[in-house]
Protein backbone atom coordinates (compact mmCIF):
# COMPACT_ATOMS: atom_id res chain seq x y z
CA UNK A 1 16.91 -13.45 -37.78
CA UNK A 2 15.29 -15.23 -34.85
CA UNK A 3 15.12 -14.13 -31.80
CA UNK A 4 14.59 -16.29 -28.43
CA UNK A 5 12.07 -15.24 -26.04
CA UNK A 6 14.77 -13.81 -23.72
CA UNK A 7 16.40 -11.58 -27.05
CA UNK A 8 12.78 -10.47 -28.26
CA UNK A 9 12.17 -8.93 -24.72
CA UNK A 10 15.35 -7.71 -24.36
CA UNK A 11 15.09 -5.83 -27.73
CA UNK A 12 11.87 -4.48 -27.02
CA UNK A 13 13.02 -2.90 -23.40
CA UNK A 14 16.02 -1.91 -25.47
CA UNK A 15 13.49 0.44 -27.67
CA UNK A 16 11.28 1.52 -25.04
CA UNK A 17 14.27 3.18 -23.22
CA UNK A 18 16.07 4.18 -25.96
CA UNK A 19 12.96 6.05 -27.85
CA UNK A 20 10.65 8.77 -27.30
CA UNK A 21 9.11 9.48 -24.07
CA UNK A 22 5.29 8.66 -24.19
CA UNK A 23 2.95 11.71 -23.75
CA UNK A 24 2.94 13.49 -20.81
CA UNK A 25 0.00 12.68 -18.53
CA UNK A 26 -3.48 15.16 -18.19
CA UNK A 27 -2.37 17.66 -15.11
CA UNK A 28 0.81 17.21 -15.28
CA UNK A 29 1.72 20.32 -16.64
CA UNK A 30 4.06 19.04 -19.69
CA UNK A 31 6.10 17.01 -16.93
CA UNK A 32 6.82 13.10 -17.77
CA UNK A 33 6.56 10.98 -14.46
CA UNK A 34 9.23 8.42 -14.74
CA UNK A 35 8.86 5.67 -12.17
CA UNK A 36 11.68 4.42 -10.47
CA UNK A 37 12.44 1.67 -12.16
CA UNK A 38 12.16 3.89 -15.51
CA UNK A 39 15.04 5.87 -14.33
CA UNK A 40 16.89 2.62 -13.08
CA UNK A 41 16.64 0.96 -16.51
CA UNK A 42 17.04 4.23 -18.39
CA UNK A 43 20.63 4.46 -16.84
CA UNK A 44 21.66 1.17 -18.21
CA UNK A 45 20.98 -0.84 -14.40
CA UNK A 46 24.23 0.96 -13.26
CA UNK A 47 23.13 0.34 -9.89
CA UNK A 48 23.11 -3.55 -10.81
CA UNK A 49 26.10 -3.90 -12.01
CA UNK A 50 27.84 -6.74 -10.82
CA UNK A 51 25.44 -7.52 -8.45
CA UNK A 52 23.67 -10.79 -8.65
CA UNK A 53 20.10 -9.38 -7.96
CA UNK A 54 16.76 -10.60 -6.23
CA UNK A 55 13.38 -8.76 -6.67
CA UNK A 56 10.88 -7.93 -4.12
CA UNK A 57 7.61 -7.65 -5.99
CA UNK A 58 3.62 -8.31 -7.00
CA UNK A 59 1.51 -7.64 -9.83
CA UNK A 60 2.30 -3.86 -9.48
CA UNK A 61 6.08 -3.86 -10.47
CA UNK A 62 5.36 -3.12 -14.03
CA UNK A 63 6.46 -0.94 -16.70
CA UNK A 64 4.03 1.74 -18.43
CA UNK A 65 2.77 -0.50 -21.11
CA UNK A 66 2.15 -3.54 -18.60
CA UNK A 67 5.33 -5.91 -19.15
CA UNK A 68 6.53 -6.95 -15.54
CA UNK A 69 9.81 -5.64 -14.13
CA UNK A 70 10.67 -9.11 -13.83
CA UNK A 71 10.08 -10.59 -17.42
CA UNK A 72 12.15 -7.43 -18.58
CA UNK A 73 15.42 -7.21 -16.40
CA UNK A 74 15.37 -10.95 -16.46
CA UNK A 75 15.58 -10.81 -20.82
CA UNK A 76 18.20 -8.00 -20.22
CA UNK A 77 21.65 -9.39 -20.33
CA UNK A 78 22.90 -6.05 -17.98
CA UNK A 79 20.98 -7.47 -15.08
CA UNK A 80 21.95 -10.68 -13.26
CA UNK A 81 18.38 -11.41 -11.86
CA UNK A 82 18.37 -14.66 -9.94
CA UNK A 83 15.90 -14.83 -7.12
CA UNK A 84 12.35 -13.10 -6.77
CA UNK A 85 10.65 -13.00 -3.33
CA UNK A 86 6.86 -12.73 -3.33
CA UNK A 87 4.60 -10.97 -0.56
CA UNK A 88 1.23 -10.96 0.77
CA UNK A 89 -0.91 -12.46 -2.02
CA UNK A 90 2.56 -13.35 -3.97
CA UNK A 91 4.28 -12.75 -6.65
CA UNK A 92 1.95 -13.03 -9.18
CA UNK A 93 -0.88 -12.30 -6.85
CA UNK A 94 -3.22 -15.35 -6.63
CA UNK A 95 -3.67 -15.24 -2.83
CA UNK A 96 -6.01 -13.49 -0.77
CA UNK A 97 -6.06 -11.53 1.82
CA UNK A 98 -3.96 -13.42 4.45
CA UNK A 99 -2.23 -15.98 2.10
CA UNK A 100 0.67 -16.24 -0.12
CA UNK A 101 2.26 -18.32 -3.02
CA UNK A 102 4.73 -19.98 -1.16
CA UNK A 103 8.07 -21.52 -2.37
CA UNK A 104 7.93 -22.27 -6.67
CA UNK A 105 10.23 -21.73 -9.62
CA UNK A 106 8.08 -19.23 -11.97
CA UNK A 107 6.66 -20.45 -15.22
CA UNK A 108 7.44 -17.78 -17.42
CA UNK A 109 10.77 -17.12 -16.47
CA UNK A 110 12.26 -20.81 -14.14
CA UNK A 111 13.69 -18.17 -11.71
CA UNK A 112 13.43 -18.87 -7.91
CA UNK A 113 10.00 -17.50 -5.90
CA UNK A 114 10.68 -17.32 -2.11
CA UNK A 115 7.88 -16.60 0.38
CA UNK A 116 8.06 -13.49 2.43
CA UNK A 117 5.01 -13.39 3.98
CA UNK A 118 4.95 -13.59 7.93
CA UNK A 119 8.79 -13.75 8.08
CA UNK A 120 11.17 -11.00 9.35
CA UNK A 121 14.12 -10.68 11.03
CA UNK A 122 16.84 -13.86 10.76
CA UNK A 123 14.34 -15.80 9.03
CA UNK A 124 14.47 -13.27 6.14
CA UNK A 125 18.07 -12.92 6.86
CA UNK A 126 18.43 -16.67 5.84
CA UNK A 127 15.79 -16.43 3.22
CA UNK A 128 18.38 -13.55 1.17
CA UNK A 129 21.32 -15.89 1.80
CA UNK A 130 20.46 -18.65 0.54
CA UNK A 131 18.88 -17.35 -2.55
CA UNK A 132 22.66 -16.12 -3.33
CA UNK A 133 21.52 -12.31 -3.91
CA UNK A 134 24.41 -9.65 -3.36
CA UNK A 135 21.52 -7.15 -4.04
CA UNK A 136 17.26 -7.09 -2.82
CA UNK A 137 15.73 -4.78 -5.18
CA UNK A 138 11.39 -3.68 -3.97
CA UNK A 139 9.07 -2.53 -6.36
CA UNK A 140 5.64 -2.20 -5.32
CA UNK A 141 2.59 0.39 -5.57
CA UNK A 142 1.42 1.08 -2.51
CA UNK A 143 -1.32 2.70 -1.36
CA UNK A 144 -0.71 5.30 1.31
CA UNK A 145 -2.15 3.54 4.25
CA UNK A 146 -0.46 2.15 7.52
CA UNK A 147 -1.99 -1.07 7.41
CA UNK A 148 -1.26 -1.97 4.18
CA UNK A 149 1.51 -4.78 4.92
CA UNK A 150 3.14 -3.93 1.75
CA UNK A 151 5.36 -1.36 4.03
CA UNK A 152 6.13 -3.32 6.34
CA UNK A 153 7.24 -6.03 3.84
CA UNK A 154 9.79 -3.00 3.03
CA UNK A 155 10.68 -3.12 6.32
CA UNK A 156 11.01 -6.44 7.15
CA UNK A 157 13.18 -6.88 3.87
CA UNK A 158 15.35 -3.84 4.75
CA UNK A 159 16.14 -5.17 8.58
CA UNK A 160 17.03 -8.78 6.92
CA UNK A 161 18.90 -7.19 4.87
CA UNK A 162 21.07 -5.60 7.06
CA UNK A 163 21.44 -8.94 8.75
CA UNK A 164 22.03 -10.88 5.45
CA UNK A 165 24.83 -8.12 4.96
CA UNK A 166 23.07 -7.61 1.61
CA UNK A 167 22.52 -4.21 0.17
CA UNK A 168 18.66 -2.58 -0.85
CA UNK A 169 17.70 -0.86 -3.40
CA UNK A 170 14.10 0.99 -3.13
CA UNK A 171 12.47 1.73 -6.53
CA UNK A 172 9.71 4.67 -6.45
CA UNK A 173 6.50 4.63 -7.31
CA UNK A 174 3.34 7.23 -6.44
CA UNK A 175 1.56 7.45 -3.48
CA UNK A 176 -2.03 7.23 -5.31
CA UNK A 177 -3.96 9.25 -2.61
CA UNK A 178 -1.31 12.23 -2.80
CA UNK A 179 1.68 12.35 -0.86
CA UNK A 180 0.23 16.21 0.96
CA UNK A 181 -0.03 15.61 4.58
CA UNK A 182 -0.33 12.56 7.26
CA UNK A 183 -3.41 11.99 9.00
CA UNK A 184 -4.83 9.84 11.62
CA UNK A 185 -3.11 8.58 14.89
CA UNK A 186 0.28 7.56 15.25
CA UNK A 187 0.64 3.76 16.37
CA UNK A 188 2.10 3.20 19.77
CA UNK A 189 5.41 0.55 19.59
CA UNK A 190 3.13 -2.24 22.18
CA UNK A 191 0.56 -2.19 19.11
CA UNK A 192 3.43 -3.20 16.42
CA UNK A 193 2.22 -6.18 13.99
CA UNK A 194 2.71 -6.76 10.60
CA UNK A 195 -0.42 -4.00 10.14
CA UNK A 196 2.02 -1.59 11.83
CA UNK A 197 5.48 -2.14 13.07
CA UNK A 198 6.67 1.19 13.62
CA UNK A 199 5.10 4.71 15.04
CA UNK A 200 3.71 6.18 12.06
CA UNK A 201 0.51 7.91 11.53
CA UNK A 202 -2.57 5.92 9.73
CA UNK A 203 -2.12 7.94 6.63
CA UNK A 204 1.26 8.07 6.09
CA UNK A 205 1.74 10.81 3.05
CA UNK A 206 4.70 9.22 1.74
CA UNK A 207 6.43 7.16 -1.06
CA UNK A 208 8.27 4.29 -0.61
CA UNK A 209 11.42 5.56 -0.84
CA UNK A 210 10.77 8.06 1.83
CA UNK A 211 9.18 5.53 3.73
CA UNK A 212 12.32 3.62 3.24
CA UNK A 213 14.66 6.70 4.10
CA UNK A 214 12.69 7.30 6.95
CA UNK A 215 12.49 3.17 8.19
CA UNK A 216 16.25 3.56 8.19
CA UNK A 217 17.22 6.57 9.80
CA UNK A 218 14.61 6.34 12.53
CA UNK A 219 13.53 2.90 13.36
CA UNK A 220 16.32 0.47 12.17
CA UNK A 221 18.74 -0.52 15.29
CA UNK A 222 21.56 -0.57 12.65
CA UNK A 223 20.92 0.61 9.17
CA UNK A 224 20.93 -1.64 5.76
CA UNK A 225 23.12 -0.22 3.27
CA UNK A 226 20.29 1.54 1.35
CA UNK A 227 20.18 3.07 -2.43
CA UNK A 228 17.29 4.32 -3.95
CA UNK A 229 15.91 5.44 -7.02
CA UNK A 230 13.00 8.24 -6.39
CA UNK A 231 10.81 9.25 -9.33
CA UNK A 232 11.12 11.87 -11.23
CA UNK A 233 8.13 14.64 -12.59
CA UNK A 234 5.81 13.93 -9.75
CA UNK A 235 4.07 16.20 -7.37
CA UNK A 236 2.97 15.76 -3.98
CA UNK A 237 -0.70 17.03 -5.00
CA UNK A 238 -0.67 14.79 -7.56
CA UNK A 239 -3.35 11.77 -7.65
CA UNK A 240 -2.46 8.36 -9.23
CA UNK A 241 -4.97 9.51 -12.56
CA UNK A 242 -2.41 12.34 -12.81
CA UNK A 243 0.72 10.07 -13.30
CA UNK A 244 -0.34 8.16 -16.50
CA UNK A 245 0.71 4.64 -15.38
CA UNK A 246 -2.05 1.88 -15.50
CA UNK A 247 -3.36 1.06 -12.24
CA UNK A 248 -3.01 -2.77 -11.22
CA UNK A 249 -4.66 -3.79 -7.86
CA UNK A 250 -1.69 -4.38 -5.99
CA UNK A 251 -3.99 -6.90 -3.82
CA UNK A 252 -7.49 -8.80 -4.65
CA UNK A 253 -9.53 -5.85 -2.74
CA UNK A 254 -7.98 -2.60 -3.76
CA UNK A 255 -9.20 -2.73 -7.44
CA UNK A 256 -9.08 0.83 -8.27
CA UNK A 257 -7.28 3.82 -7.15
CA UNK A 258 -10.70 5.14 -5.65
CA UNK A 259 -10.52 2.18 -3.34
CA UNK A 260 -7.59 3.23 -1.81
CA UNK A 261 -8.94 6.69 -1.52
CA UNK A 262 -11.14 5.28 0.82
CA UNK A 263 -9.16 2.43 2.37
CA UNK A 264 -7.05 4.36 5.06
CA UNK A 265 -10.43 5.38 6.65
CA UNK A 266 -13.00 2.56 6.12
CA UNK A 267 -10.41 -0.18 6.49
CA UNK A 268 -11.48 0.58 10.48
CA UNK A 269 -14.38 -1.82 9.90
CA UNK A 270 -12.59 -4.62 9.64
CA UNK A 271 -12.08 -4.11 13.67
CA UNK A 272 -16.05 -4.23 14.17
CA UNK A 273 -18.66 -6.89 13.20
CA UNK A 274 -19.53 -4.93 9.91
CA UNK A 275 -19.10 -5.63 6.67
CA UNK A 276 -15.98 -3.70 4.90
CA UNK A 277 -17.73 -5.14 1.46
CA UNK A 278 -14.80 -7.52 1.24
CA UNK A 279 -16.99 -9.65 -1.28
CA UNK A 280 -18.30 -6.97 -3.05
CA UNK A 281 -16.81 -4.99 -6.65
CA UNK A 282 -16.84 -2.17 -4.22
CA UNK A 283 -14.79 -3.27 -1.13
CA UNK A 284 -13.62 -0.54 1.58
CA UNK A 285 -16.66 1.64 -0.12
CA UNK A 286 -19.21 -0.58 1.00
CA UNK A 287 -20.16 -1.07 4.19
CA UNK A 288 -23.27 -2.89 6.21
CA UNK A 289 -24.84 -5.62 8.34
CA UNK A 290 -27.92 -7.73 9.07
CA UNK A 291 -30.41 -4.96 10.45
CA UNK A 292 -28.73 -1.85 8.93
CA UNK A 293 -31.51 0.53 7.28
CA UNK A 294 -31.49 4.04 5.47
CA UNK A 295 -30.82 6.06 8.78
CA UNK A 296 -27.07 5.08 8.67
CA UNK A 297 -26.78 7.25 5.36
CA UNK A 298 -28.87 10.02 6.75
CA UNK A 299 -27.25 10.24 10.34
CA UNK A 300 -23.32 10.35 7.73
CA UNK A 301 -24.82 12.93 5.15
CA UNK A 302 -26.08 14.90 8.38
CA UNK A 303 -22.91 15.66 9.51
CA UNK A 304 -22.23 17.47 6.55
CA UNK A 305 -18.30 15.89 6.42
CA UNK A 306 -16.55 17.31 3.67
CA UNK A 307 -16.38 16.03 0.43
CA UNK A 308 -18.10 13.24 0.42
CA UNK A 309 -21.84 11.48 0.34
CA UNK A 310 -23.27 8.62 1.73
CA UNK A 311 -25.77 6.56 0.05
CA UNK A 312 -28.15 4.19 1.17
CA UNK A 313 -27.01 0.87 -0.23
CA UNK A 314 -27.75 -2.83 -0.26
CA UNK A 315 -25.40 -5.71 -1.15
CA UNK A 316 -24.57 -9.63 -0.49
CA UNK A 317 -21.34 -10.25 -0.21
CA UNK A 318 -19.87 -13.40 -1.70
CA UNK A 319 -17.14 -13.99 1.03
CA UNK A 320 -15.84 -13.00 4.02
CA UNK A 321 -18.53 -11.13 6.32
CA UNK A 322 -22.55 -12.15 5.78
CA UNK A 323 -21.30 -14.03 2.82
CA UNK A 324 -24.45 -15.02 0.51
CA UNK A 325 -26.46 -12.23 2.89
CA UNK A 326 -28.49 -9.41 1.85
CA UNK A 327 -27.26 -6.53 4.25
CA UNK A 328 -27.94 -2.75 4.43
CA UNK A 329 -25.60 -0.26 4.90
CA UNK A 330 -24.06 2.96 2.71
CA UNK A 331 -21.90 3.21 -0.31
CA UNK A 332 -19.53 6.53 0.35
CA UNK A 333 -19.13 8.76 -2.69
CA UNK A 334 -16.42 11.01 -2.69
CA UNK A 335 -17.48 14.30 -4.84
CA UNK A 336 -14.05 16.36 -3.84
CA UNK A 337 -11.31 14.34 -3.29
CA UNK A 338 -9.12 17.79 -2.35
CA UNK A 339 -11.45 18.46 0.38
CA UNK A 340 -12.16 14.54 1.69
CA UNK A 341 -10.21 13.11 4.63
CA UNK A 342 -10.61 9.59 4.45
CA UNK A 343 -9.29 8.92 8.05
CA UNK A 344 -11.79 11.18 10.24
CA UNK A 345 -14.43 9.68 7.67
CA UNK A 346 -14.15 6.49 9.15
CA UNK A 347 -14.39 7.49 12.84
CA UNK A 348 -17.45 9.67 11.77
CA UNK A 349 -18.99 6.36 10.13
CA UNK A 350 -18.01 4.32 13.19
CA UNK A 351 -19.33 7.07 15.45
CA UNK A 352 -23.03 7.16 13.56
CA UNK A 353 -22.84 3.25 13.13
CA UNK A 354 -23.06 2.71 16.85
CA UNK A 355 -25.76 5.28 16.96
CA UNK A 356 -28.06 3.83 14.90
CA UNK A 357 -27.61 0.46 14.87
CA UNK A 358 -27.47 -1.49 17.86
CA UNK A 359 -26.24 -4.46 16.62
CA UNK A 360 -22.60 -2.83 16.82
CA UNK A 361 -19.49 -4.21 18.12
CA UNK A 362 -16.19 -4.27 18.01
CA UNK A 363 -14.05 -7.84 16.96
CA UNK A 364 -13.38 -9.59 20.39
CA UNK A 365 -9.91 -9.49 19.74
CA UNK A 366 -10.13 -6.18 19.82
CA UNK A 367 -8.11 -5.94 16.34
CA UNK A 368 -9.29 -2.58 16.40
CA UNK A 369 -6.70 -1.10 18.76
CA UNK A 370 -4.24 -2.62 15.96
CA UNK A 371 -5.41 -0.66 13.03
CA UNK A 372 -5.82 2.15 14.82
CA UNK A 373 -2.22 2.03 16.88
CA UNK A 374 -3.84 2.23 20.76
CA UNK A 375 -6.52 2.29 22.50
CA UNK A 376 -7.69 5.95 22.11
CA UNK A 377 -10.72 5.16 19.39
CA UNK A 378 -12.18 2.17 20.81
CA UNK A 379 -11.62 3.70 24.61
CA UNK A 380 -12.85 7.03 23.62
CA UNK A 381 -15.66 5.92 21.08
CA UNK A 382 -17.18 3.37 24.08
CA UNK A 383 -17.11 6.54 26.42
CA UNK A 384 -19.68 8.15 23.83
CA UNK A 385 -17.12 10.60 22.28
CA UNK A 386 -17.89 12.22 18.88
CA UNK A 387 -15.50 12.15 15.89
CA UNK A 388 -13.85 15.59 16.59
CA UNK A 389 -13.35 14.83 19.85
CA UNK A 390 -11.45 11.49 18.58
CA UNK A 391 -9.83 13.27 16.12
CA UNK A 392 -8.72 15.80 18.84
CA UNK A 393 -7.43 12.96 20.90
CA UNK A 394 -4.04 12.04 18.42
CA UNK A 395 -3.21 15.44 17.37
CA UNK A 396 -0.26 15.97 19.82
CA UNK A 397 1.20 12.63 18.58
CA UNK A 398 0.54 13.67 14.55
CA UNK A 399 1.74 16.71 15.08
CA UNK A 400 5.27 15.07 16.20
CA UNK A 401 5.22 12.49 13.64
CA UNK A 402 4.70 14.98 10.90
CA UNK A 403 8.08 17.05 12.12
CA UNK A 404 9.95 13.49 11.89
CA UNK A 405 8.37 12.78 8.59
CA UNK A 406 9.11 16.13 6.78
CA UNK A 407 12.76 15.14 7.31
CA UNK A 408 12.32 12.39 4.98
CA UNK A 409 10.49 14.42 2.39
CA UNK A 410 12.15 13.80 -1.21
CA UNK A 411 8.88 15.26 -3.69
CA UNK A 412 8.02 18.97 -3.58
């Protein structure tokens, strides 16, 4: 018997569901993780049904064994898929930082793309309507950080979607750097952008779907009508090498889960006149400019910050800051990821950048104060504070935020 593209992947999601569960990752204790859309598609798409059905999605919304969530509810005959909406980078992920795919019917599948990117509120709104979804479904890895727009694509999404009058559905997926605690400062509402639109700390210690519990009962003027599937069998101590999914890069410079170890910390740079080795096979680990020597490394490795090493390092980046330049700087090298905090890391490498390198500034827009939520580091660092006095100056605020957060909590 033949089968057409759309029965052969049916029948194979069919088998994957219905069989054995795969192995249970290392350090998991005998526990499966099952992803959120596992459970959704283990259950039949119950929480489909009879819901004509748009997907908000990248590269990252796939199953265990690499099939998209896409090819496989749209061969599945229980799923009325009909629209997929694409973020930062798109769909299928051939933008770069700052771009998207724009509007396109996909290849492999003719269904609808719509581009999210940049839009919110009514536009959105108009976006879900006339794609004719009942239903906006998001699936995508994130990676822990409040300026990774990814979140705020959630929230965008959610807030049109309350306007659209359409319902959400949040599927579940790790947070790769642990979901333990919330670090860094807490952004302040006349900082909002699409690197932060609401008041939560840098490192957020969260999933999506408590990012997307907490988005509606705390920021949303009126709520969308939300459902949610969270994961089941994972841990908030867990790492993303604990869960036993493949890693995908859910954007062009997070190509491993040790760059986003990193990235909630060094992702500061991007507010100076440094390189954040955008350009590099080691972005957000990388860091340097013209002039930049060994006692960078030394003045980091002197401070004796937990968990971590700094090595002397040379590159040339082949876009974005210095491209085609040979720059010095340090490679970090986290040696104890349980003891590392990424965020005070970064204000202890911005701290000994300015020390020993006088070429430093901050961007003239000052995008600084938008990464970090306020004023406080770049105010604080330019009076000649050191990074536990910085640190000291946001915990009142993450001390607040982490009460309102552990409201939202749905992992142990």
């Amino acid at each position: 018997m033949k089968l057409s593209r759309r029965g052969l992947l049916y029948a194979t999601t069919a088998a994957v569901t219905a069989g054995s569960a795969p192995p249970a990752a290392a350090g998991t204790g005998g526990r499966r993780l099952r992803t959120g859309f596992e459970r959704l598609a283990a259950d039949g798409y119950a929480q489909l049904d009879g819901q004509r059905v748009g997907v908000v999605t990248n590269p990252t919304g796939v199953t265990r064994d690499v099939r998209h969530i896409v090819d496989v509810m749209h061969a599945d005959d229980r799923v009325d898929l009909i629209a997929v909406f694409g973020p930062e980078h798109g769909f299928r992920g051939t933008a770069q930082a700052g771009g998207s795919e724009g509007r396109y019917d996909d290849p492999a599948t003719g269904l609808p793309v719509y581009d999210t990117y940049l839009k919110s509120g009514r536009a959105l709104a108009d976006i879900f309507t006339a794609s004719g979804v009942d239903t906006v479904v998001f699936d995508i890895q994130d990676v822990g950080a409040r300026f990774y727009t990814y979140i705020w694509t959630l929230y965008d999404c959610m807030e049109a979607a309350q306007l659209a009058g359409r319902r959400f559905v949040v599927l579940d997926r790790p947070n790769p750097v642990t979901g333990r605690a919330a670090l860094g400062p807490v952004l302040h509402k006349e900082f909002a952008t699409f690197v932060g639109r609401q008041p939560i700390s840098q490192a957020h210690g969260m999933t999506v779907v408590e990012l997307a519990r907490l988005f509606n009962g705390e920021f949303l003027t009126t709520p969308v009508e939300l459902d949610d599937v969270p994961m089941s069998g994972w841990k908030r101590s867990e790492w993303y090498d604990d869960s036993g999914l493949p890693w995908v890069p859910p954007s062009p410079n997070m190509p491993t889960p040790e760059t986003a170890l990193v990235y909630s910390g060094t992702c500061l740079f991007e507010g100076t006149n440094l390189s954040e080795g955008r350009g590099t096979t080691r972005p957000f680990e990388l860091l340097g400019a013209e002039g930049v020597d060994g006692r960078w490394a030394a003045a980091a490795n002197g401070l004796g910050l937990p968990g971590v090493h700094f090595r002397e390092a040379y590159f040339a980046p082949t876009f974005s800051k210095f491209q085609g330049k040979t720059i010095g700087g340090v490679q970090l090298h986290v040696h104890d990821r349980d003891a590392y905090d990424p965020v005070r890391t970064g204000i202890a490498l911005l701290v000994t950048a300015r020390k020993v390198w006088g070429g430093f500034a901050w961007r003239s827009d000052n995008w600084i104060d938008k990464l970090t939520g306020s004023t406080l580091v770049r105010t604080m660092m330019d009076a000649g504070a050191g990074a536990d006095e910085v640190v000291a100056g946001w915990e009142d605020e993450l001390a607040a935020f982490r009460r309102v957060r552990r409201e939202y909590l749905v992992h142990r």
